[in-house]
PDB file of N, CA and C in Angstrom:
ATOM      1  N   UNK A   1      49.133  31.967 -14.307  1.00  0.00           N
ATOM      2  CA  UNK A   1      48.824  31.643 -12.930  1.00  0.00           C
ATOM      3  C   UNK A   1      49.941  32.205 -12.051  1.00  0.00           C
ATOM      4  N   UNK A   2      49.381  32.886 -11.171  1.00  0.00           N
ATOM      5  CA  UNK A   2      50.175  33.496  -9.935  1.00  0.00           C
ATOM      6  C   UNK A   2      50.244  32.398  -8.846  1.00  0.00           C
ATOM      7  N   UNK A   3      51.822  32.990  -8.240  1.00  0.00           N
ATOM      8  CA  UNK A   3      52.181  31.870  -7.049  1.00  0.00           C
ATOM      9  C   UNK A   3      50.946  32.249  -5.993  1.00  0.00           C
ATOM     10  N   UNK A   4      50.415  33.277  -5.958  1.00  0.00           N
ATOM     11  CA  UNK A   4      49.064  33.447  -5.097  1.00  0.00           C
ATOM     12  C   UNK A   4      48.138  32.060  -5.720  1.00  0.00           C
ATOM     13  N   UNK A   5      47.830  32.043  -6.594  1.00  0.00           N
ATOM     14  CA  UNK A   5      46.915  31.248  -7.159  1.00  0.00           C
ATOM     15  C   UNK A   5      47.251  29.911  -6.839  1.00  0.00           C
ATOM     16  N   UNK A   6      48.342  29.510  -7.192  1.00  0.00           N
ATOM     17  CA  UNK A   6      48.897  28.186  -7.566  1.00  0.00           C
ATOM     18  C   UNK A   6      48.853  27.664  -5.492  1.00  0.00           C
ATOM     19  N   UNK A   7      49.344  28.661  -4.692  1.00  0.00           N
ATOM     20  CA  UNK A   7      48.992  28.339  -2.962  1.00  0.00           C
ATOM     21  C   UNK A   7      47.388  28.471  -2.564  1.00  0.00           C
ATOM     22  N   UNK A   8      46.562  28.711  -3.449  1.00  0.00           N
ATOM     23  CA  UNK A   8      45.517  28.696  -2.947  1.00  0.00           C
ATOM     24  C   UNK A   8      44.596  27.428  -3.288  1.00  0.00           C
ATOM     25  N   UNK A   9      45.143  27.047  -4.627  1.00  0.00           N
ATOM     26  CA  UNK A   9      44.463  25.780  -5.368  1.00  0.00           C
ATOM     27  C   UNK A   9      45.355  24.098  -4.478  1.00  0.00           C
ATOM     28  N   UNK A  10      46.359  24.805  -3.818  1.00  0.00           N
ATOM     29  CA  UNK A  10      47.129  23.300  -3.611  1.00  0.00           C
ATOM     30  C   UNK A  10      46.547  23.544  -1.695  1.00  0.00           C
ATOM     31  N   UNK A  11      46.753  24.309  -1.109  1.00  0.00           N
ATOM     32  CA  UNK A  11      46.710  24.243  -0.217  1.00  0.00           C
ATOM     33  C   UNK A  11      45.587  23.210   0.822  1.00  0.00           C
ATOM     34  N   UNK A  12      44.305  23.388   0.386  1.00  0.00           N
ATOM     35  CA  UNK A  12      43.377  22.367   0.741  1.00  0.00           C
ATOM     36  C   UNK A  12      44.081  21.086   0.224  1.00  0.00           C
ATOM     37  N   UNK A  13      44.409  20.373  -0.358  1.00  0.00           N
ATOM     38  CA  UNK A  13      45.093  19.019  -0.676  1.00  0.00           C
ATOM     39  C   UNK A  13      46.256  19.229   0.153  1.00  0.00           C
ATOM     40  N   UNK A  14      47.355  20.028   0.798  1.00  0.00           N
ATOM     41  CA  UNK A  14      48.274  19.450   1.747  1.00  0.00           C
ATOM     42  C   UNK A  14      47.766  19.635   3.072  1.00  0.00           C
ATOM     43  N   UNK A  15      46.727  20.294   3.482  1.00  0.00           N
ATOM     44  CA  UNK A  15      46.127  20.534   4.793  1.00  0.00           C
ATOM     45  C   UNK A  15      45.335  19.309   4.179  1.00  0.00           C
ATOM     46  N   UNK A  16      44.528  18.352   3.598  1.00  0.00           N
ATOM     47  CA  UNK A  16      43.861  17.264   3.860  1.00  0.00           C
ATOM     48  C   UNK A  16      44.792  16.124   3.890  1.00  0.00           C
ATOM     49  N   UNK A  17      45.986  16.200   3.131  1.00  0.00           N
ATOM     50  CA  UNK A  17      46.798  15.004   3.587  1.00  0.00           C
ATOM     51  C   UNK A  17      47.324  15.400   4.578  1.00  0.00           C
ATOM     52  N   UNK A  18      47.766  16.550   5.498  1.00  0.00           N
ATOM     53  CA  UNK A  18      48.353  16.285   6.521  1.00  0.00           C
ATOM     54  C   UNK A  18      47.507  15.393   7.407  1.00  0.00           C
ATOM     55  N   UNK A  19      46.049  15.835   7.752  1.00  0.00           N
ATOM     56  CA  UNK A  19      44.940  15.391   8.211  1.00  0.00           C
ATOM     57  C   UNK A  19      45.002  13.930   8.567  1.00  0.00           C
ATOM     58  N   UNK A  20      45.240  13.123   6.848  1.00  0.00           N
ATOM     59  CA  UNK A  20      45.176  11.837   6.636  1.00  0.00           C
ATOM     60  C   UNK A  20      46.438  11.238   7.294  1.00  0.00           C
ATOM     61  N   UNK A  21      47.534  11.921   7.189  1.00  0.00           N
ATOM     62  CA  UNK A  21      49.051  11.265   7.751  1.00  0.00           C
ATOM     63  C   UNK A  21      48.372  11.203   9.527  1.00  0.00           C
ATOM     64  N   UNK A  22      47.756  12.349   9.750  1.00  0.00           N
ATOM     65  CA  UNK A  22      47.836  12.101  11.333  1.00  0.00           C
ATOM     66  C   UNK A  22      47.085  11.045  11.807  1.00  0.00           C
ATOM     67  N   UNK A  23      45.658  11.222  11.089  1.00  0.00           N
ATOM     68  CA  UNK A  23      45.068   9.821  11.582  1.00  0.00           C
ATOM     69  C   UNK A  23      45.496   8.618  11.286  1.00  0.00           C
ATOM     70  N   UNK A  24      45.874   8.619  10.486  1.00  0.00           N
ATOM     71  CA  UNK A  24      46.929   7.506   9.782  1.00  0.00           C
ATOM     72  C   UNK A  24      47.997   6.763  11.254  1.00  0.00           C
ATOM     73  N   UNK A  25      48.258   7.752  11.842  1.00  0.00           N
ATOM     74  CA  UNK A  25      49.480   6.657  12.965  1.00  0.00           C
ATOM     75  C   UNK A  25      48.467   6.504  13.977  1.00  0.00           C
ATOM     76  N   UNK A  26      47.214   6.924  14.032  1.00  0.00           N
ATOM     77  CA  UNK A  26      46.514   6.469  14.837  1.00  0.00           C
ATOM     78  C   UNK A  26      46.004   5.059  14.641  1.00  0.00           C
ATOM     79  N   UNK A  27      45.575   4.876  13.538  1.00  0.00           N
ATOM     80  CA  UNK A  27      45.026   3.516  12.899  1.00  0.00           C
ATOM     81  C   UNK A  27      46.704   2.591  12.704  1.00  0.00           C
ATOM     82  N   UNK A  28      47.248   3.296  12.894  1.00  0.00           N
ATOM     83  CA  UNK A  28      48.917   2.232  12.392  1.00  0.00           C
ATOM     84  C   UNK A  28      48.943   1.489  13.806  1.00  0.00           C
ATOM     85  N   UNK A  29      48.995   2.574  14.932  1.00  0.00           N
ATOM     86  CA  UNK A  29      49.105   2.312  16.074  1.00  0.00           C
ATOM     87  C   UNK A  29      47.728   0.877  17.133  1.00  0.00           C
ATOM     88  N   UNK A  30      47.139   1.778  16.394  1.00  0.00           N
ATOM     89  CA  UNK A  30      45.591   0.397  16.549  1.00  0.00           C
ATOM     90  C   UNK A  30      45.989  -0.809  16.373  1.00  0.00           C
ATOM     91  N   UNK A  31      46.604  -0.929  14.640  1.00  0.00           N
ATOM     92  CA  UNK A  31      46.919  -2.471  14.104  1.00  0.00           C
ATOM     93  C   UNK A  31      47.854  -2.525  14.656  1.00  0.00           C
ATOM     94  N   UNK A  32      48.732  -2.379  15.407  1.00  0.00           N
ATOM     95  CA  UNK A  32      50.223  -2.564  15.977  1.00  0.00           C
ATOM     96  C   UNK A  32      49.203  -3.441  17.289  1.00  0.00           C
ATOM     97  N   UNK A  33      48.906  -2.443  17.983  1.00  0.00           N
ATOM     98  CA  UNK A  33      48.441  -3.494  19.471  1.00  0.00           C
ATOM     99  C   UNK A  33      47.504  -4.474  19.472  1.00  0.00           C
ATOM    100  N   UNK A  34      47.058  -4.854  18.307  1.00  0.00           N
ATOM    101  CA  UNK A  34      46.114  -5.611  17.934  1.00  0.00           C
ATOM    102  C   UNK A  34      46.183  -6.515  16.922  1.00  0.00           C
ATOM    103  N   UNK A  35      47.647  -7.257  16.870  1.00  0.00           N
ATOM    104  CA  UNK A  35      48.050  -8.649  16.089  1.00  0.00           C
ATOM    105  C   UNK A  35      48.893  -8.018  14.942  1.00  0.00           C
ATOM    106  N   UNK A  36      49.048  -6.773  14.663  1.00  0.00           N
ATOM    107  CA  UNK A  36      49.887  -6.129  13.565  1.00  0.00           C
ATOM    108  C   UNK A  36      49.229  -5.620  12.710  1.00  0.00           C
ATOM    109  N   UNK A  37      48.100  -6.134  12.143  1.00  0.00           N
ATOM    110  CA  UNK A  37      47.405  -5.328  11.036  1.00  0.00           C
ATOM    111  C   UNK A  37      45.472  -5.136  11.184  1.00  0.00           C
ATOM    112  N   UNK A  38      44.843  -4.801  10.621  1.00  0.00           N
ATOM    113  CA  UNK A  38      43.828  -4.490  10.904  1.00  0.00           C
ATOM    114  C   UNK A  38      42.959  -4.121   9.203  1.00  0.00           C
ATOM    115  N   UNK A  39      41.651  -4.539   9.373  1.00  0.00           N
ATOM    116  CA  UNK A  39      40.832  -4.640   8.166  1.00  0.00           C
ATOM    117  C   UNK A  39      39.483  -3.250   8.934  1.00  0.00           C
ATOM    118  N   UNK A  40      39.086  -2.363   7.840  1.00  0.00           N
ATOM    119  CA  UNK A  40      38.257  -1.628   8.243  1.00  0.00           C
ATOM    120  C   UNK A  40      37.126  -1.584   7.044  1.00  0.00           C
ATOM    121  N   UNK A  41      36.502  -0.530   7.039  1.00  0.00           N
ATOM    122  CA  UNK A  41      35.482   0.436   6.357  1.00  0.00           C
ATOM    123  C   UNK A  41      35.660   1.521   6.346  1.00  0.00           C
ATOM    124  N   UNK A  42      35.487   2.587   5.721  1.00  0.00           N
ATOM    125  CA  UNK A  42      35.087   4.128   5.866  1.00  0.00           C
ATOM    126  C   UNK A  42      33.672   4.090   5.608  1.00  0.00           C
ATOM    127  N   UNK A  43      33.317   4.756   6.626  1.00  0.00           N
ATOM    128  CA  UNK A  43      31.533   5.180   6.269  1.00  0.00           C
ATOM    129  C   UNK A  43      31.422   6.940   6.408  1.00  0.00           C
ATOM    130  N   UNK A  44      30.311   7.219   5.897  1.00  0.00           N
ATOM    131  CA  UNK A  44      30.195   8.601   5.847  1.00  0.00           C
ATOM    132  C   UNK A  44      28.959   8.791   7.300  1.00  0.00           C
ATOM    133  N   UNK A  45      29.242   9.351   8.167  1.00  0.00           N
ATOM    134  CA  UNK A  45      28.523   9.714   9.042  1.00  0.00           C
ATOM    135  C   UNK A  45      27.463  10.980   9.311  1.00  0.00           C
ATOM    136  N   UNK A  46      27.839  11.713   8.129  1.00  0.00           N
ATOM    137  CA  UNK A  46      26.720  12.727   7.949  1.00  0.00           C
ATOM    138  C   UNK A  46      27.914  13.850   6.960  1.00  0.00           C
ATOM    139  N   UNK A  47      27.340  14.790   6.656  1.00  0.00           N
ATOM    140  CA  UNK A  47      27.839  15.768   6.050  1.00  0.00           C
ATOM    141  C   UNK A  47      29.020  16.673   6.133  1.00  0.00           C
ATOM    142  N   UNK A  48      29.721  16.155   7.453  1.00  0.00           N
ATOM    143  CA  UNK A  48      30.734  16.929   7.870  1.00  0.00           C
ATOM    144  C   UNK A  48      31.781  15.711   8.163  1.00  0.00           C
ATOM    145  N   UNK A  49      31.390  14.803   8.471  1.00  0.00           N
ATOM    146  CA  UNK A  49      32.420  13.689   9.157  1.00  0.00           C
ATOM    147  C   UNK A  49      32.405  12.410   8.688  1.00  0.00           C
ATOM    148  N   UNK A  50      33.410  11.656   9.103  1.00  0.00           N
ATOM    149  CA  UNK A  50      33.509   9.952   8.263  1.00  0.00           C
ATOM    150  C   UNK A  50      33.993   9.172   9.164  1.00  0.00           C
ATOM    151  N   UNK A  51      33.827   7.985   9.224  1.00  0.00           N
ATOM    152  CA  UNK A  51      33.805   7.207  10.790  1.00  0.00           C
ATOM    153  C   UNK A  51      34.804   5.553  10.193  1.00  0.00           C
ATOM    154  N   UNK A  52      35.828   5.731  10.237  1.00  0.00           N
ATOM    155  CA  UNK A  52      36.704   4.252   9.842  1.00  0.00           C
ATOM    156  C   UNK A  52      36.981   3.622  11.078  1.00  0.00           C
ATOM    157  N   UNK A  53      36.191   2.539  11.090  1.00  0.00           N
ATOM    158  CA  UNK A  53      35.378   1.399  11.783  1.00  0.00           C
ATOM    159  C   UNK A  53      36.756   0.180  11.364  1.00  0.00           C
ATOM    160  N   UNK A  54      37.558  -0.108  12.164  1.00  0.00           N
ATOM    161  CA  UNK A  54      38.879  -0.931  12.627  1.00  0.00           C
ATOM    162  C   UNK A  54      38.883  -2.533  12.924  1.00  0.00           C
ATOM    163  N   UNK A  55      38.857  -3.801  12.883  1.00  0.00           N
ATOM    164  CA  UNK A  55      38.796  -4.605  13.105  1.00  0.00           C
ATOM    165  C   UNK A  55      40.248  -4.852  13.183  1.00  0.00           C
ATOM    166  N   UNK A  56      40.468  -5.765  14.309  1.00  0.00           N
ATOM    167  CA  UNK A  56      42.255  -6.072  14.639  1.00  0.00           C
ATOM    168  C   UNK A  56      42.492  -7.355  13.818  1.00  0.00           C
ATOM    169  N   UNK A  57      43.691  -7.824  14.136  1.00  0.00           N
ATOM    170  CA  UNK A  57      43.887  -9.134  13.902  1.00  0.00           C
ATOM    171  C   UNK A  57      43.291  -9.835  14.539  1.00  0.00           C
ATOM    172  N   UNK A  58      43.231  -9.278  16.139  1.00  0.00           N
ATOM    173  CA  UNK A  58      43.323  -9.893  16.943  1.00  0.00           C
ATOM    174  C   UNK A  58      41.279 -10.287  17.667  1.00  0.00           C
ATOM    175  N   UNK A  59      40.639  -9.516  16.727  1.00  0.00           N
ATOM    176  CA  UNK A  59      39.090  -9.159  16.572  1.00  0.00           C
ATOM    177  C   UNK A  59      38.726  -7.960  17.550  1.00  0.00           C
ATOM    178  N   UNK A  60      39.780  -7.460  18.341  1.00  0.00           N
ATOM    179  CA  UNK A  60      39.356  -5.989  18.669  1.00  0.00           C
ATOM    180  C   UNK A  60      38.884  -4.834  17.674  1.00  0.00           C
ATOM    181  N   UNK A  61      37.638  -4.151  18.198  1.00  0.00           N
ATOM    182  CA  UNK A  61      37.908  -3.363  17.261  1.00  0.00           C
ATOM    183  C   UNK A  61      37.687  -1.626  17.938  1.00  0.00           C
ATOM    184  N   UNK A  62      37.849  -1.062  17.344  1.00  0.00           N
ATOM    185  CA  UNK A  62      38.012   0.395  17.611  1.00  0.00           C
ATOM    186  C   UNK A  62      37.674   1.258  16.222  1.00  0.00           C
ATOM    187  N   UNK A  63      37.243   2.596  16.549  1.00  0.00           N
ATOM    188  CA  UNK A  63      36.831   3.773  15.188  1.00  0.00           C
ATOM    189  C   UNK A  63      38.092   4.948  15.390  1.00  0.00           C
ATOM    190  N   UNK A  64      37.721   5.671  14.262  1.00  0.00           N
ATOM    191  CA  UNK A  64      38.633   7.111  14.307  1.00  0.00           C
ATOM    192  C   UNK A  64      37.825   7.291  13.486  1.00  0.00           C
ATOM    193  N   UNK A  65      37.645   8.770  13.787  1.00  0.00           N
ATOM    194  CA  UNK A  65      36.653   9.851  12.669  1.00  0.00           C
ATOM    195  C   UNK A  65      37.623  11.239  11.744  1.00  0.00           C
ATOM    196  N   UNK A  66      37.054  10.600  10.967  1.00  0.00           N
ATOM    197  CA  UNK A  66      37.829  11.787   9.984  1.00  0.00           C
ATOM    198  C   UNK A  66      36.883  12.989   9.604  1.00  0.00           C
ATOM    199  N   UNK A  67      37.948  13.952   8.972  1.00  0.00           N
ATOM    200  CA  UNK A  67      36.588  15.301   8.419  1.00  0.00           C
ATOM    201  C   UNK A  67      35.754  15.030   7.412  1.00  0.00           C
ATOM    202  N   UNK A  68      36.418  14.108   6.588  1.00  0.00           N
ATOM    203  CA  UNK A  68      35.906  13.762   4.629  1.00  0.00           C
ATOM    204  C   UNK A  68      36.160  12.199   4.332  1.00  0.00           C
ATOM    205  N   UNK A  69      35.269  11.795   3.611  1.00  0.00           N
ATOM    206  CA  UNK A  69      35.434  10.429   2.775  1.00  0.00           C
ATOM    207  C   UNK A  69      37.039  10.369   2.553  1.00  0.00           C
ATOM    208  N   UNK A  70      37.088  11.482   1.889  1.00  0.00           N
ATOM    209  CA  UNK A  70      38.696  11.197   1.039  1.00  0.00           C
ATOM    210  C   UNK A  70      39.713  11.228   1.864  1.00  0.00           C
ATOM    211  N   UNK A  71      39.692  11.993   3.076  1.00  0.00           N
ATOM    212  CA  UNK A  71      40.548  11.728   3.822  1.00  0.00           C
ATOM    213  C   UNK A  71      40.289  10.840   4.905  1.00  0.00           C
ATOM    214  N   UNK A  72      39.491   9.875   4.955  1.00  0.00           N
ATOM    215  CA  UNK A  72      39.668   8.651   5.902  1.00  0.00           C
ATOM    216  C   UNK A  72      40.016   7.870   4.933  1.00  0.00           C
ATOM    217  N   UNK A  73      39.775   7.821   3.244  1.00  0.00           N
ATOM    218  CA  UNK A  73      40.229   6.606   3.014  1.00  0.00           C
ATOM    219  C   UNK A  73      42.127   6.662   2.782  1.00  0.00           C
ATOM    220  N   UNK A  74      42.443   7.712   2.238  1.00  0.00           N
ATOM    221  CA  UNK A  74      43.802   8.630   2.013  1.00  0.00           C
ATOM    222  C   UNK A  74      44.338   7.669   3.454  1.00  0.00           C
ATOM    223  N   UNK A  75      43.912   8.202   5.305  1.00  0.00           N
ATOM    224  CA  UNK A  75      44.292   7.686   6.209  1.00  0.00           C
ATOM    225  C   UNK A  75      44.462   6.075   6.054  1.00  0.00           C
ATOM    226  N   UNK A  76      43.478   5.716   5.791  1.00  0.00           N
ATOM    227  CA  UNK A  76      43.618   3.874   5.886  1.00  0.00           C
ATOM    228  C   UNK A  76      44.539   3.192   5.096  1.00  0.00           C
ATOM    229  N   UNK A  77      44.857   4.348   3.686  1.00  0.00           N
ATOM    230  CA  UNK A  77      45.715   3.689   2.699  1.00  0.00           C
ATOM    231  C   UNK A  77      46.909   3.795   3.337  1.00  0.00           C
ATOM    232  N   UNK A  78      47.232   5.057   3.730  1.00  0.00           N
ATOM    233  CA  UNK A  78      48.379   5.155   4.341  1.00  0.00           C
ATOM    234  C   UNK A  78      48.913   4.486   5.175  1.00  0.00           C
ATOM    235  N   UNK A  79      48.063   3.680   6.279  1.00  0.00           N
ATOM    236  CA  UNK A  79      48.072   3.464   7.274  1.00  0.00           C
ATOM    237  C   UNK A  79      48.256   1.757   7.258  1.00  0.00           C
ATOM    238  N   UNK A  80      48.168   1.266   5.719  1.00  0.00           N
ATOM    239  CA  UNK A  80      48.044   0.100   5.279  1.00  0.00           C
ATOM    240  C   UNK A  80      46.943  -0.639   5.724  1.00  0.00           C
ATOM    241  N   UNK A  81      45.895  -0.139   6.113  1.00  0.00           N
ATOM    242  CA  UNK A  81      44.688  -0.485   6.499  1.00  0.00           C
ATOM    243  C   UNK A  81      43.810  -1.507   4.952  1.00  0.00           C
ATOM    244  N   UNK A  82      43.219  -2.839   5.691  1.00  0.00           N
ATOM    245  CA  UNK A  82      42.613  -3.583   4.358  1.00  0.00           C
ATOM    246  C   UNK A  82      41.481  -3.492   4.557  1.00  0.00           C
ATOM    247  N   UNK A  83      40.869  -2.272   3.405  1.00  0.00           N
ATOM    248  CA  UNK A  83      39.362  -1.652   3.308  1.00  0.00           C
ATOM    249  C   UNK A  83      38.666  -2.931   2.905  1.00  0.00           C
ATOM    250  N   UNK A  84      37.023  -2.822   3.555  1.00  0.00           N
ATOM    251  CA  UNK A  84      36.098  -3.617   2.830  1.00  0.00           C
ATOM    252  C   UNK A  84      35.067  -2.181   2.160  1.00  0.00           C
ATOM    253  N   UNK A  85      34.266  -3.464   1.590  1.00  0.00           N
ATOM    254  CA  UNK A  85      33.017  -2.339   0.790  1.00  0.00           C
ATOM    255  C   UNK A  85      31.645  -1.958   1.706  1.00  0.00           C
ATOM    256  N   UNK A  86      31.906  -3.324   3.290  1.00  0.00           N
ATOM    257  CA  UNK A  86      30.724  -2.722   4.195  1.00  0.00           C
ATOM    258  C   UNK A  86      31.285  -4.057   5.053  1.00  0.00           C
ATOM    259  N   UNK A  87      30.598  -3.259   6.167  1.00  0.00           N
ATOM    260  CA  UNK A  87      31.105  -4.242   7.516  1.00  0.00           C
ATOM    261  C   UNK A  87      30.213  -5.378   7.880  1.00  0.00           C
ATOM    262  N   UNK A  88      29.590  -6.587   6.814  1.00  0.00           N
ATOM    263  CA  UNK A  88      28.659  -7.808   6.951  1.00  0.00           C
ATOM    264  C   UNK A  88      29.711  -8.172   6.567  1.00  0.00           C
ATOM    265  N   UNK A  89      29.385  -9.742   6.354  1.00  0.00           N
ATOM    266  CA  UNK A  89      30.072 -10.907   6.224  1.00  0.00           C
ATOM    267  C   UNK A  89      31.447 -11.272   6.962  1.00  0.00           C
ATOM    268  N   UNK A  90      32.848 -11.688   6.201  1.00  0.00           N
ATOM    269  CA  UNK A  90      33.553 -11.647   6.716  1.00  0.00           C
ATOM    270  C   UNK A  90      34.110 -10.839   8.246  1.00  0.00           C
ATOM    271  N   UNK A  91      34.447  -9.217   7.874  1.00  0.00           N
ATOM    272  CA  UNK A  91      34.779  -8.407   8.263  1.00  0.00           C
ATOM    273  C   UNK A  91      33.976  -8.381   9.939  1.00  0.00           C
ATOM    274  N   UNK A  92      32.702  -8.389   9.976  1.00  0.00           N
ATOM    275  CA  UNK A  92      31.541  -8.850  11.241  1.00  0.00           C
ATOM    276  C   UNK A  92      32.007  -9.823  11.752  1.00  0.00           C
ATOM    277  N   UNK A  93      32.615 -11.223  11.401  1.00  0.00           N
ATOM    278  CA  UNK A  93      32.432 -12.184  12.169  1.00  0.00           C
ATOM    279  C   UNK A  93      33.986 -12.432  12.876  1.00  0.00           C
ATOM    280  N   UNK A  94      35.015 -11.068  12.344  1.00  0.00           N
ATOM    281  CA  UNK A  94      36.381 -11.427  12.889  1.00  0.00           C
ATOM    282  C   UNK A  94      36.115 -10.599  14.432  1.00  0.00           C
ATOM    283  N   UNK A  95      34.569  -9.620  14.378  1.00  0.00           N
ATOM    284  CA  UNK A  95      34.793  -8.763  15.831  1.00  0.00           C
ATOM    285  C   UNK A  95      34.654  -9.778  16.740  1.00  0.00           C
ATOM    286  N   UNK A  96      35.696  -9.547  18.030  1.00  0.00           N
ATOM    287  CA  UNK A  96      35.311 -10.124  19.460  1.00  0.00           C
ATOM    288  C   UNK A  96      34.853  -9.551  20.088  1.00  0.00           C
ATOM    289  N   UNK A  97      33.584  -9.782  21.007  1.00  0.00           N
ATOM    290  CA  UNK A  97      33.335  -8.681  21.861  1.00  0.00           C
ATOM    291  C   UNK A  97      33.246  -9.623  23.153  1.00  0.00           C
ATOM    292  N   UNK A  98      33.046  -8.096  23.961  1.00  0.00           N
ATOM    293  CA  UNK A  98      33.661  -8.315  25.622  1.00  0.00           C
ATOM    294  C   UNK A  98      32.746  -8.324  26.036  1.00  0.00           C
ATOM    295  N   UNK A  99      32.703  -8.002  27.702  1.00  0.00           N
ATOM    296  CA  UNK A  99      31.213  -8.115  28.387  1.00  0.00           C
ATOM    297  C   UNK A  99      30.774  -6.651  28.482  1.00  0.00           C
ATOM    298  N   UNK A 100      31.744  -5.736  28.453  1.00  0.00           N
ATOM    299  CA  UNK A 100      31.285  -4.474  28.444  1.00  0.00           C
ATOM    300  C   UNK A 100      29.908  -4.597  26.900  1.00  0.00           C
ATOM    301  N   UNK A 101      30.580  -4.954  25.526  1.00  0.00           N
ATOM    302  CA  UNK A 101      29.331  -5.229  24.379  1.00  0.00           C
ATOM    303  C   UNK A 101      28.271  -5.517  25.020  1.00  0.00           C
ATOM    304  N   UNK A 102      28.405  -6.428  25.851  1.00  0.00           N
ATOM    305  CA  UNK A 102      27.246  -7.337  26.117  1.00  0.00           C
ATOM    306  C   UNK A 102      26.329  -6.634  27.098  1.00  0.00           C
ATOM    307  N   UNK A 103      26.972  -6.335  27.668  1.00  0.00           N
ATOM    308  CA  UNK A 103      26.090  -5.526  28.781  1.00  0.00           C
ATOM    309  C   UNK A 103      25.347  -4.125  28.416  1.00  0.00           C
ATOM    310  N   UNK A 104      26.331  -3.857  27.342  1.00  0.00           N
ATOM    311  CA  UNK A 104      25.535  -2.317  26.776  1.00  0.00           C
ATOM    312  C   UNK A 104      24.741  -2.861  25.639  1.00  0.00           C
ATOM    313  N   UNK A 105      24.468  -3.816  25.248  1.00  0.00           N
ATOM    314  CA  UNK A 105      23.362  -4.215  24.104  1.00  0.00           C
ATOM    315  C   UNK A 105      22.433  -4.571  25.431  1.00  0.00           C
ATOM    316  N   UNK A 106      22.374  -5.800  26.245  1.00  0.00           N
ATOM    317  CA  UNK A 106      21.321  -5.764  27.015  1.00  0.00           C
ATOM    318  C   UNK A 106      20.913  -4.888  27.955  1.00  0.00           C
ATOM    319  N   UNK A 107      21.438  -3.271  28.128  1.00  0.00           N
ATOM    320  CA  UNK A 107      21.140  -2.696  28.847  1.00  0.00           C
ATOM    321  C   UNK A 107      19.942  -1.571  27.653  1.00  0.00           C
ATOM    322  N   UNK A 108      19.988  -1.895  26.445  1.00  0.00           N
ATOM    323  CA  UNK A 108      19.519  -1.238  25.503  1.00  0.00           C
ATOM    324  C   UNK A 108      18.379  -1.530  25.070  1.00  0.00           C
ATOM    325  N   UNK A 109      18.243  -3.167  25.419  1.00  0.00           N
ATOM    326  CA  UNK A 109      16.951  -4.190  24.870  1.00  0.00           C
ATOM    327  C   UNK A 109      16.012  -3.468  26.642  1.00  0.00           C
ATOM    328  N   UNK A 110      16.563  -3.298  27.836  1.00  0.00           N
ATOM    329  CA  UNK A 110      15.812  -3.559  28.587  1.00  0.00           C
ATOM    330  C   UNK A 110      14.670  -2.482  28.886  1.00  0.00           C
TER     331      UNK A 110
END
């Protein structure tokens, strides 16, 4: 194996963790203004993109979209983010919502 080879096989894995480090202080920064830590999901949003769905301490919640599964979850680990396996039960009933929610669900029913 040539050092050509050996930069071509690694390179996609440090361009996807850089990826993950960046979104990563985004979601750090989330749980910081929002009681210190924060519980999410990664979902896959279609074929190109992945959508990690944020719940605060504090029941705010907020998303960040990543390029790949592996690198939103890579981000959340990093980010000390506490993954669930889907956003029912628990994880649903810590969201608070505002009147802006409210008004854009009943502006949706009408």
């Amino acid at each position: 194996m040539t050092n050509a080879d050996t930069a071509t096989t690694t390179a996609p894995d440090a361009r996807a963790e850089r990826r993950a480090k960046r979104i990563a202080k985004h979601l750090s920064s989330f749980a910081a203004q929002h009681g210190g830590s924060a519980d999410g999901v990664v979902e896959y949003v279609g074929a190109v993109a992945t959508r990690i769905v944020l719940v605060g301490a504090d029941g705010a919640w907020g998303d960040q979209v990543a390029p790949s599964y592996p690198v939103g979850r890579r981000a959340a680990e990093l980010a000390g983010i506490t993954l669930h396996d889907s956003f029912e039960g628990e994880l649903g009933l810590k969201v608070r919502t505002g009147p802006y929610e409210w008004k854009r669900m009943a502006g949706i029913q009408i």
